[in-house]
Protein backbone atom coordinates (compact mmCIF):
# COMPACT_ATOMS: atom_id res chain seq x y z
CA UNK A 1 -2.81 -11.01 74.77
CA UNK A 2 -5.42 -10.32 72.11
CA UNK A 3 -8.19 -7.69 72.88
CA UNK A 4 -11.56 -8.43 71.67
CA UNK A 5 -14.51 -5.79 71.32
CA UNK A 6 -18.16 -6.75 70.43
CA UNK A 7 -20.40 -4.64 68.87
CA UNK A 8 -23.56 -4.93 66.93
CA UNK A 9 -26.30 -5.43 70.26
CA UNK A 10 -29.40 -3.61 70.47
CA UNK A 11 -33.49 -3.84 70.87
CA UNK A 12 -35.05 -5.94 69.08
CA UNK A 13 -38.51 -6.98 67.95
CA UNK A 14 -39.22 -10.74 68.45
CA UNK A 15 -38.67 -12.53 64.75
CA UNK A 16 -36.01 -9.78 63.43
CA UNK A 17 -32.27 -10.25 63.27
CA UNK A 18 -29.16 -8.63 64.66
CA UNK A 19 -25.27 -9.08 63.81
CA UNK A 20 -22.76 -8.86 66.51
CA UNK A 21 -18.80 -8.90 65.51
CA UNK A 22 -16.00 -9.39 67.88
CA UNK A 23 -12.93 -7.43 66.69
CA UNK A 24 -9.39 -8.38 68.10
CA UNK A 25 -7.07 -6.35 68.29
CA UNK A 26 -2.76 -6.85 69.17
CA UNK A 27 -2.95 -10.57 68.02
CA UNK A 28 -4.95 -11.95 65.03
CA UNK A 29 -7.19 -14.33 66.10
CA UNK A 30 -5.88 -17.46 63.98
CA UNK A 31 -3.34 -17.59 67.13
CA UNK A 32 -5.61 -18.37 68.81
CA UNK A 33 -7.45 -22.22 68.84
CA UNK A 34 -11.20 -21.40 68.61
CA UNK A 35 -13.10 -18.34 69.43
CA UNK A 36 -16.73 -18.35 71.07
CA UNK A 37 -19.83 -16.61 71.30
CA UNK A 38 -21.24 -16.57 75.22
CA UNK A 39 -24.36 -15.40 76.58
CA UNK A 40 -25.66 -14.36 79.96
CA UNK A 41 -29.21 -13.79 81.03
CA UNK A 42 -30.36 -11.91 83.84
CA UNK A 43 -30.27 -14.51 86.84
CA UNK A 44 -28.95 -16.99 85.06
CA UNK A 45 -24.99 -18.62 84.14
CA UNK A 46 -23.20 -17.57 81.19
CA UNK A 47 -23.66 -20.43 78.52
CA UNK A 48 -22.14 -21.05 74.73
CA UNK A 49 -23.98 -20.14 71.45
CA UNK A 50 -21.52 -20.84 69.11
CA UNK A 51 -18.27 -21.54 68.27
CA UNK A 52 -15.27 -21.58 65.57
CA UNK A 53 -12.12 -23.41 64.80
CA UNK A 54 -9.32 -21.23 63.63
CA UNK A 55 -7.98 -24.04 62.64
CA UNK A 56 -10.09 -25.36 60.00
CA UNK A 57 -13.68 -23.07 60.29
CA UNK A 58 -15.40 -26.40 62.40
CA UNK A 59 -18.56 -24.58 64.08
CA UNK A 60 -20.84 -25.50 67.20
CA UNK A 61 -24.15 -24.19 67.99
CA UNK A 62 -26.35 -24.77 71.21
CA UNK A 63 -30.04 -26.67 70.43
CA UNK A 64 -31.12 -23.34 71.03
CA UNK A 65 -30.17 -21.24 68.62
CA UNK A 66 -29.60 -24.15 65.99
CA UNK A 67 -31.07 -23.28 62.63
CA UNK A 68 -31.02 -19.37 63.40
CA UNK A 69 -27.92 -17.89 64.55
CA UNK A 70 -24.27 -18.11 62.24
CA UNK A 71 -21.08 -17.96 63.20
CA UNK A 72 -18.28 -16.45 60.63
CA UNK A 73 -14.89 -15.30 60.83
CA UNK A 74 -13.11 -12.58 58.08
CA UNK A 75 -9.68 -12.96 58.76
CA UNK A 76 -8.76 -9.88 56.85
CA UNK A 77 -10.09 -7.75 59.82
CA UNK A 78 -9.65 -9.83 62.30
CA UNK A 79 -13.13 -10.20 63.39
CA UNK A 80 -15.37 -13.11 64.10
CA UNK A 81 -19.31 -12.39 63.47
CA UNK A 82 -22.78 -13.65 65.03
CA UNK A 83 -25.46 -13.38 63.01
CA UNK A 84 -28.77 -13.83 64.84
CA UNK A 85 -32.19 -13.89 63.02
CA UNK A 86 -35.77 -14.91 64.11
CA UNK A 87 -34.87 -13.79 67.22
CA UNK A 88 -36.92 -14.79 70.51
CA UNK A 89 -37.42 -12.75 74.01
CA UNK A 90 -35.40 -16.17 75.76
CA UNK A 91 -32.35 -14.87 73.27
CA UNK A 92 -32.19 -11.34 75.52
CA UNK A 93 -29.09 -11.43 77.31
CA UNK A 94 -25.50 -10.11 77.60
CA UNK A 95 -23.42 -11.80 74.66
CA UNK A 96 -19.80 -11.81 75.05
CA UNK A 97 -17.01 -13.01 72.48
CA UNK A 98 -13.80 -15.22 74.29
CA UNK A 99 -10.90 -16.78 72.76
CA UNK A 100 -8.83 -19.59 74.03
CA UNK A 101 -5.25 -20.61 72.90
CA UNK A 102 -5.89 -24.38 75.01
CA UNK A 103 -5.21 -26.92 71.90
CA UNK A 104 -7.40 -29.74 71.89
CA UNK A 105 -7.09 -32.97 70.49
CA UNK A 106 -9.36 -34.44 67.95
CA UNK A 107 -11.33 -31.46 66.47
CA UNK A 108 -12.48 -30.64 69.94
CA UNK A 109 -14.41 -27.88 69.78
CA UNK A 110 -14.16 -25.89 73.30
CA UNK A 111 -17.95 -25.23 74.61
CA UNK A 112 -17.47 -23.99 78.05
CA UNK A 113 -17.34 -20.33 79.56
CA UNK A 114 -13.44 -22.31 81.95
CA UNK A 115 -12.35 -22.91 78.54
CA UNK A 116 -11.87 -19.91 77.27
CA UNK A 117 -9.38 -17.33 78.85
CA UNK A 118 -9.47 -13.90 76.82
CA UNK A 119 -13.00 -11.79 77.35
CA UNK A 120 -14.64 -8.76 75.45
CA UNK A 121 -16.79 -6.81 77.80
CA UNK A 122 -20.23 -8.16 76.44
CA UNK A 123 -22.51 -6.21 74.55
CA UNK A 124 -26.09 -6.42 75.00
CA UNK A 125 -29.17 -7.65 72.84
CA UNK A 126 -32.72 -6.91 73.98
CA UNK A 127 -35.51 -9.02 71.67
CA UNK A 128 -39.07 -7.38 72.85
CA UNK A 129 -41.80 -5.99 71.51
């Protein structure tokens, strides 16, 4: 199965931005039926940012981050990209990439951490001052 690696986390200062990327690696990622951005507070459950059809580029976002975070994919290098500006200290957490190969039926986009089946190891983004 694919192998995904984020990268990109770091400190912060509230209001600045920060680009994470999720590389795969043994299977390109259009095998695979969306990919997902996940993140995971201290205390608190792992929720979805954002996501991407492989299919044909459809995107969620949570209310939360609505307006400031992007998804993107380059499939030339296999990676799928978060890019997060006007960042708040509530955005601090653990942010993980995950792919799922599940097919869903009318433009369905996945939002759930169960829904997804293939995990980077998280990579982490501080916003304080």
């Amino acid at each position: 199965q694919v192998q995904l690696v984020e990268s990109g986390g770091g400190l912060v200062q509230p209001g600045g931005s920060l680009t994470l990327s999720c590389a795969a690696s043994r299977f390109t990622l259009d095998y695979y039926y969306a990919i997902g951005w996940f993140r995971q507070a201290p205390g608190k459950g792992r929720e979805g940012v954002s996501c991407i059809s492989e299919d044909d580029g459809s995107t969620y976002y949570a209310d939360s981050v609505k307006g400031r975070f992007t998804i993107s994919k380059d499939n030339a290098r296999n990676t799928i990209y978060l890019q997060m500006n006007d960042l708040a200290p509530e955005d601090t957490a653990v942010y993980y990439c995950a792919a799922t190969s599940t097919e869903y039926s009318g433009n369905y986009l996945p939002t759930f951490p169960y829904q997804y089946d293939v995990w980077g190891q998280g990579t982490q983004v501080t916003v304080s001052s």
